[in-house]
Protein backbone atom coordinates (compact mmCIF):
# COMPACT_ATOMS: atom_id res chain seq x y z
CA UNK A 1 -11.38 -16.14 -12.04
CA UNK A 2 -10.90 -19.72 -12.66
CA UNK A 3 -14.12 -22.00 -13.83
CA UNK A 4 -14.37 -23.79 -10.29
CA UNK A 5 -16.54 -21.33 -7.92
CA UNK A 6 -15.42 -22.39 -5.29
CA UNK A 7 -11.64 -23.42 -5.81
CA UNK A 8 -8.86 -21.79 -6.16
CA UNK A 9 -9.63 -18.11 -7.34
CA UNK A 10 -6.84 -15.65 -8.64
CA UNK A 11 -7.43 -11.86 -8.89
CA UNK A 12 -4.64 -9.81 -10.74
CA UNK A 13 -5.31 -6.85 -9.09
CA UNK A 14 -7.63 -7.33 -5.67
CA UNK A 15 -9.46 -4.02 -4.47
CA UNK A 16 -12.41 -3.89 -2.71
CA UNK A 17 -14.35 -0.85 -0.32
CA UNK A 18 -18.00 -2.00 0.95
CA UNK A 19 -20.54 0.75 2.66
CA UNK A 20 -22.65 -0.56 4.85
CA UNK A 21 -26.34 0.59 5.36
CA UNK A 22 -25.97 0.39 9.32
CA UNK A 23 -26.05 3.83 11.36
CA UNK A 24 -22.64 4.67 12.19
CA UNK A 25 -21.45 4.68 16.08
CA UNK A 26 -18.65 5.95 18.00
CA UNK A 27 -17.29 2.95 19.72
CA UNK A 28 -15.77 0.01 17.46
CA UNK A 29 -15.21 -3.46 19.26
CA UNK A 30 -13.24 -6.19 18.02
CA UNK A 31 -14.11 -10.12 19.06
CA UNK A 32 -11.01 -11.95 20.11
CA UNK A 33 -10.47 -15.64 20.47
CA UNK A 34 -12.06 -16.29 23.68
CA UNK A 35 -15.16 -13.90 22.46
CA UNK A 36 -14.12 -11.41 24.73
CA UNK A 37 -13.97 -7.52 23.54
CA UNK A 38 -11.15 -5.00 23.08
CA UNK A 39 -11.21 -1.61 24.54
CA UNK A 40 -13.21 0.16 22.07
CA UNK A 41 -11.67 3.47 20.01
CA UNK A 42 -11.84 5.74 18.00
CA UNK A 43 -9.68 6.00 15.16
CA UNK A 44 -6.49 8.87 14.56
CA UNK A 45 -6.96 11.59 12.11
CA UNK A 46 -3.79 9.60 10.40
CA UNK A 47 -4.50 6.88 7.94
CA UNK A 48 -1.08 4.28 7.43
CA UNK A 49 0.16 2.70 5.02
CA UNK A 50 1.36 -1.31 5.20
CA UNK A 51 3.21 -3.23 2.33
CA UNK A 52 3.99 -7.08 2.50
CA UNK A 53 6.05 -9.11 0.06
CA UNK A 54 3.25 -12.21 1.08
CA UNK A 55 0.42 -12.70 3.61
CA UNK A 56 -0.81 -16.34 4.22
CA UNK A 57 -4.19 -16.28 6.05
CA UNK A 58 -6.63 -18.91 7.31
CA UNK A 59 -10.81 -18.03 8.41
CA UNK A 60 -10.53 -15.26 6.15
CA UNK A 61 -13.67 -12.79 6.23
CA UNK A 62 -14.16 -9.38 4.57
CA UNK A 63 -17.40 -7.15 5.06
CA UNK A 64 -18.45 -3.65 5.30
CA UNK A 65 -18.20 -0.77 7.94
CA UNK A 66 -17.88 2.71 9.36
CA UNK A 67 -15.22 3.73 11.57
CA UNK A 68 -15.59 6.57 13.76
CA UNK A 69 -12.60 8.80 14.60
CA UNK A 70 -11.16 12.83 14.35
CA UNK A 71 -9.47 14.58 11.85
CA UNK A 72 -5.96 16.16 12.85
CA UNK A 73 -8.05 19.24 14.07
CA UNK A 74 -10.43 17.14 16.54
CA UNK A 75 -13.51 17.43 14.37
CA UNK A 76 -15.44 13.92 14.01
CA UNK A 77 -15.32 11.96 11.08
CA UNK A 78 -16.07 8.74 9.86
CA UNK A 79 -14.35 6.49 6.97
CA UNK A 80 -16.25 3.60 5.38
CA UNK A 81 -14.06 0.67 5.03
CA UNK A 82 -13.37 -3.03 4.64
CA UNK A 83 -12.75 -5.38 7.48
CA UNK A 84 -10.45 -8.06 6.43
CA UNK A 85 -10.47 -10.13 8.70
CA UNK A 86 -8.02 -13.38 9.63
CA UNK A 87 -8.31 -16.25 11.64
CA UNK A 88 -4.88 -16.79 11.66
CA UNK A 89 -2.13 -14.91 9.17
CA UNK A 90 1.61 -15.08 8.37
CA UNK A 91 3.07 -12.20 6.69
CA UNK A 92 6.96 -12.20 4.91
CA UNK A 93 8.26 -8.96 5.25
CA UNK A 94 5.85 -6.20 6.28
CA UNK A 95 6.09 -2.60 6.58
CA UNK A 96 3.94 -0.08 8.35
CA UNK A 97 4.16 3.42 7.99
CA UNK A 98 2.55 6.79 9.32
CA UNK A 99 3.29 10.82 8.47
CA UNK A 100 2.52 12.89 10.59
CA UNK A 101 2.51 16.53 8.66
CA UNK A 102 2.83 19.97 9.85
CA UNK A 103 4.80 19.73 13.12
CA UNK A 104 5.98 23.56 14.07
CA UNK A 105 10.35 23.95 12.86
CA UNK A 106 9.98 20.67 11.39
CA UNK A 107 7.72 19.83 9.04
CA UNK A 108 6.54 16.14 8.36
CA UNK A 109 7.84 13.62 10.26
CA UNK A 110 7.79 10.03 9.35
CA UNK A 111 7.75 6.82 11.54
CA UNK A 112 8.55 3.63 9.94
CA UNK A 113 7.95 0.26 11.70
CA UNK A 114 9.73 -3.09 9.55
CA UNK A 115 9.77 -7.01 10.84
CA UNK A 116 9.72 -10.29 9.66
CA UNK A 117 11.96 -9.74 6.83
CA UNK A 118 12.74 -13.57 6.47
CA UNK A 119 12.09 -16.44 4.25
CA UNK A 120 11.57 -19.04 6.76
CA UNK A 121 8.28 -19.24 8.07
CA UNK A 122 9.02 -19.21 11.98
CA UNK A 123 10.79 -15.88 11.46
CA UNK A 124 7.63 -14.28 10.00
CA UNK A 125 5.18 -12.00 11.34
CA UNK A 126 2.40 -13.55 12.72
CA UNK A 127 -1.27 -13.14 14.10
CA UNK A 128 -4.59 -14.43 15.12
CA UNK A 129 -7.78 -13.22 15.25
CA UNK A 130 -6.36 -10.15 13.01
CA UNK A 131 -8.68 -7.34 11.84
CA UNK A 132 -7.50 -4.41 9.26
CA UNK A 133 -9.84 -1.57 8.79
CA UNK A 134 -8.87 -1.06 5.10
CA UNK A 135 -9.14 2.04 2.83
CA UNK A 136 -7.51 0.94 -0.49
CA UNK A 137 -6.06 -2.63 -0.81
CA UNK A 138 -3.77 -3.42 -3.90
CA UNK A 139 -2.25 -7.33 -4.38
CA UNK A 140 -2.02 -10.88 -6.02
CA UNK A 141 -4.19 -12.59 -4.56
CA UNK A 142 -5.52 -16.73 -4.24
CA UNK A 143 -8.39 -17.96 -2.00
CA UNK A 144 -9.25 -21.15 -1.38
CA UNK A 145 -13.06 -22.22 -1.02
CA UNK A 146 -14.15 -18.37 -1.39
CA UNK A 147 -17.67 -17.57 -1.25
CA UNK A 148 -18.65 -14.25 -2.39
CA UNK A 149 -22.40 -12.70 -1.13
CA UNK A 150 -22.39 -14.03 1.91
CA UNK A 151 -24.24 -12.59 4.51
CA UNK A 152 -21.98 -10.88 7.22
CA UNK A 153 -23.59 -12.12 10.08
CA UNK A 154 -23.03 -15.87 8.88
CA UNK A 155 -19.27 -15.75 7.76
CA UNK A 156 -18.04 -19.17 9.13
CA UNK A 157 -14.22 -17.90 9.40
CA UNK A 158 -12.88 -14.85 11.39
CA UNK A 159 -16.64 -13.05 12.57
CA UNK A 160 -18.18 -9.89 12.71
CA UNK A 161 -16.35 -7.73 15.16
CA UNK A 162 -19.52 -7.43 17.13
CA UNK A 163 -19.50 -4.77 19.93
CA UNK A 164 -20.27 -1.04 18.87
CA UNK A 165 -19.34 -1.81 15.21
CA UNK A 166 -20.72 0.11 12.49
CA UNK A 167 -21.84 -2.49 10.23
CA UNK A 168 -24.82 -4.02 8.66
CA UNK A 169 -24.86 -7.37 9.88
CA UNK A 170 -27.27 -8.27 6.88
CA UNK A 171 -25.49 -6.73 4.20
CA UNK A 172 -22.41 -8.13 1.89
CA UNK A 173 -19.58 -10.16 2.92
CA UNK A 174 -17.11 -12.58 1.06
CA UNK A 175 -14.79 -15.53 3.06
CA UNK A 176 -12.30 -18.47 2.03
CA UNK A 177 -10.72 -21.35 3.83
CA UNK A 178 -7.36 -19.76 3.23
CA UNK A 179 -5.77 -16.43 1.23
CA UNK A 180 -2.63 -15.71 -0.14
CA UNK A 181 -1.33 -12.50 -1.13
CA UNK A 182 1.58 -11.42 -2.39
CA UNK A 183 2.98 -7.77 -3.34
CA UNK A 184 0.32 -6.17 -0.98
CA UNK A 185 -0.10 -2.16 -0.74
CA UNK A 186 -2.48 -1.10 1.50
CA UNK A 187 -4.08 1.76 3.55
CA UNK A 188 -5.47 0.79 6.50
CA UNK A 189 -7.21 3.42 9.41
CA UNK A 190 -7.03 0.50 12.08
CA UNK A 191 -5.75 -2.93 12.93
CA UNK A 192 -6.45 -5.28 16.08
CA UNK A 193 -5.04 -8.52 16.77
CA UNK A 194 -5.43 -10.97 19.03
CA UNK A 195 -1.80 -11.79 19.16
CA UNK A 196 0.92 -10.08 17.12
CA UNK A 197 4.35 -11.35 17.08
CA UNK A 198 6.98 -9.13 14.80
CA UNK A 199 10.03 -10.70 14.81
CA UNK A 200 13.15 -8.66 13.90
CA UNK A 201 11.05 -5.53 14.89
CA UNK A 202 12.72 -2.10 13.94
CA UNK A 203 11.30 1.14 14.27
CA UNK A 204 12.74 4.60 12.89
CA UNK A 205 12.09 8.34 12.75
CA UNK A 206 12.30 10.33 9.20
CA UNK A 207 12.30 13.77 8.79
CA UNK A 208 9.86 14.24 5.09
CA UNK A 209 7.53 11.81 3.90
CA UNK A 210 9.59 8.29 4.01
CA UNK A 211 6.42 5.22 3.40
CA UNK A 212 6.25 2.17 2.68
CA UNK A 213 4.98 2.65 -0.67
């Protein structure tokens, strides 16, 4: 971490879960930008995995939650994440991937989902008002203006998701002007954007386990 708190901060290797202390619910709602809220859900019993050779991201926001979802066999289950959160976010060419196991005469199958695999900005993925429900997060990362303890409730960039969320609105949070990660693996159980635009979007079947990383 360099000596300025709150310049530019550098993390070799950026990984962070929070558990909140908040009573978990069934129904998780997401704030987009005109404060409305998305249909709530509850997640899959399949967990993805997304790579990206960079993300740029501005309002960033990460705090604490419980999702609430099924396992493959329809028994309830929750999984204690971390919301990152974006205001706004580019990403240079991202991956998505999901396995679906155990499917009778053929085994695992794998869907694969690739865009934005471009150097120029406008041929980028991007999004606003992005939220990833996030497992395990692995990058580079820089953040600009980061402060680190905040209280969820007051993050000043991308907010709380507010509806039926799962979250202590009291307990930790972190948030920068702007982020920028590169080399990013991560497992996510959810993601909800405001607006998502993938271009060069391509989408493929594969017998096995074929993921991103």
């Amino acid at each position: 971490m360099e000596s300025q708190v709150r310049g530019g901060t550098r993390w070799k290797r950026f990984a962070v879960v929070m558990v909140p202390t908040a009573a978990a619910t069934a129904a998780i709602g997401v704030a987009l930008a005109q404060g409305a809220l998305a249909a709530s859900f509850s997640v899959s019993g399949q967990s993805f995995k997304v790579t990206a050779k960079e993300l740029n991201g501005t309002g960033f926001s990460q705090y604490g939650a419980l999702d609430s979802g099924y396992t493959l066999d329809g028994k309830k289950t929750m999984h204690p994440v971390a919301v990152s959160a974006f205001e706004t976010a580019r990403i240079e060419k991202m991956c998505q991937s999901v396995v679906t196991p155990n499917i009778p005469l053929l085994g695992s199958v794998s869907l694969k989902l690739t865009a934005g695999d471009s150097p120029r900005e406008d041929e980028q993925v991007q999004a606003k008002d992005l939220y990833i429900d996030v497992e395990d997060l692995g990058a580079n990362a820089e953040f600009s203006n980061i402060d680190i303890g905040v209280a969820a409730k007051d993050l000043k960039g991308a907010k709380m998701k507010g509806g039926g969320e799962a979250a202590n609105p009291f307990g930790f949070a972190q948030q920068a002007e702007k982020v920028k990660l590169t080399d990013v693996e991560q497992t996510a159980w959810a993601t909800t954007a405001g607006t998502f635009k993938l271009p060069g979007l391509h989408m493929s079947l594969h017998a096995g386990v074929k993921e991103c990383y």
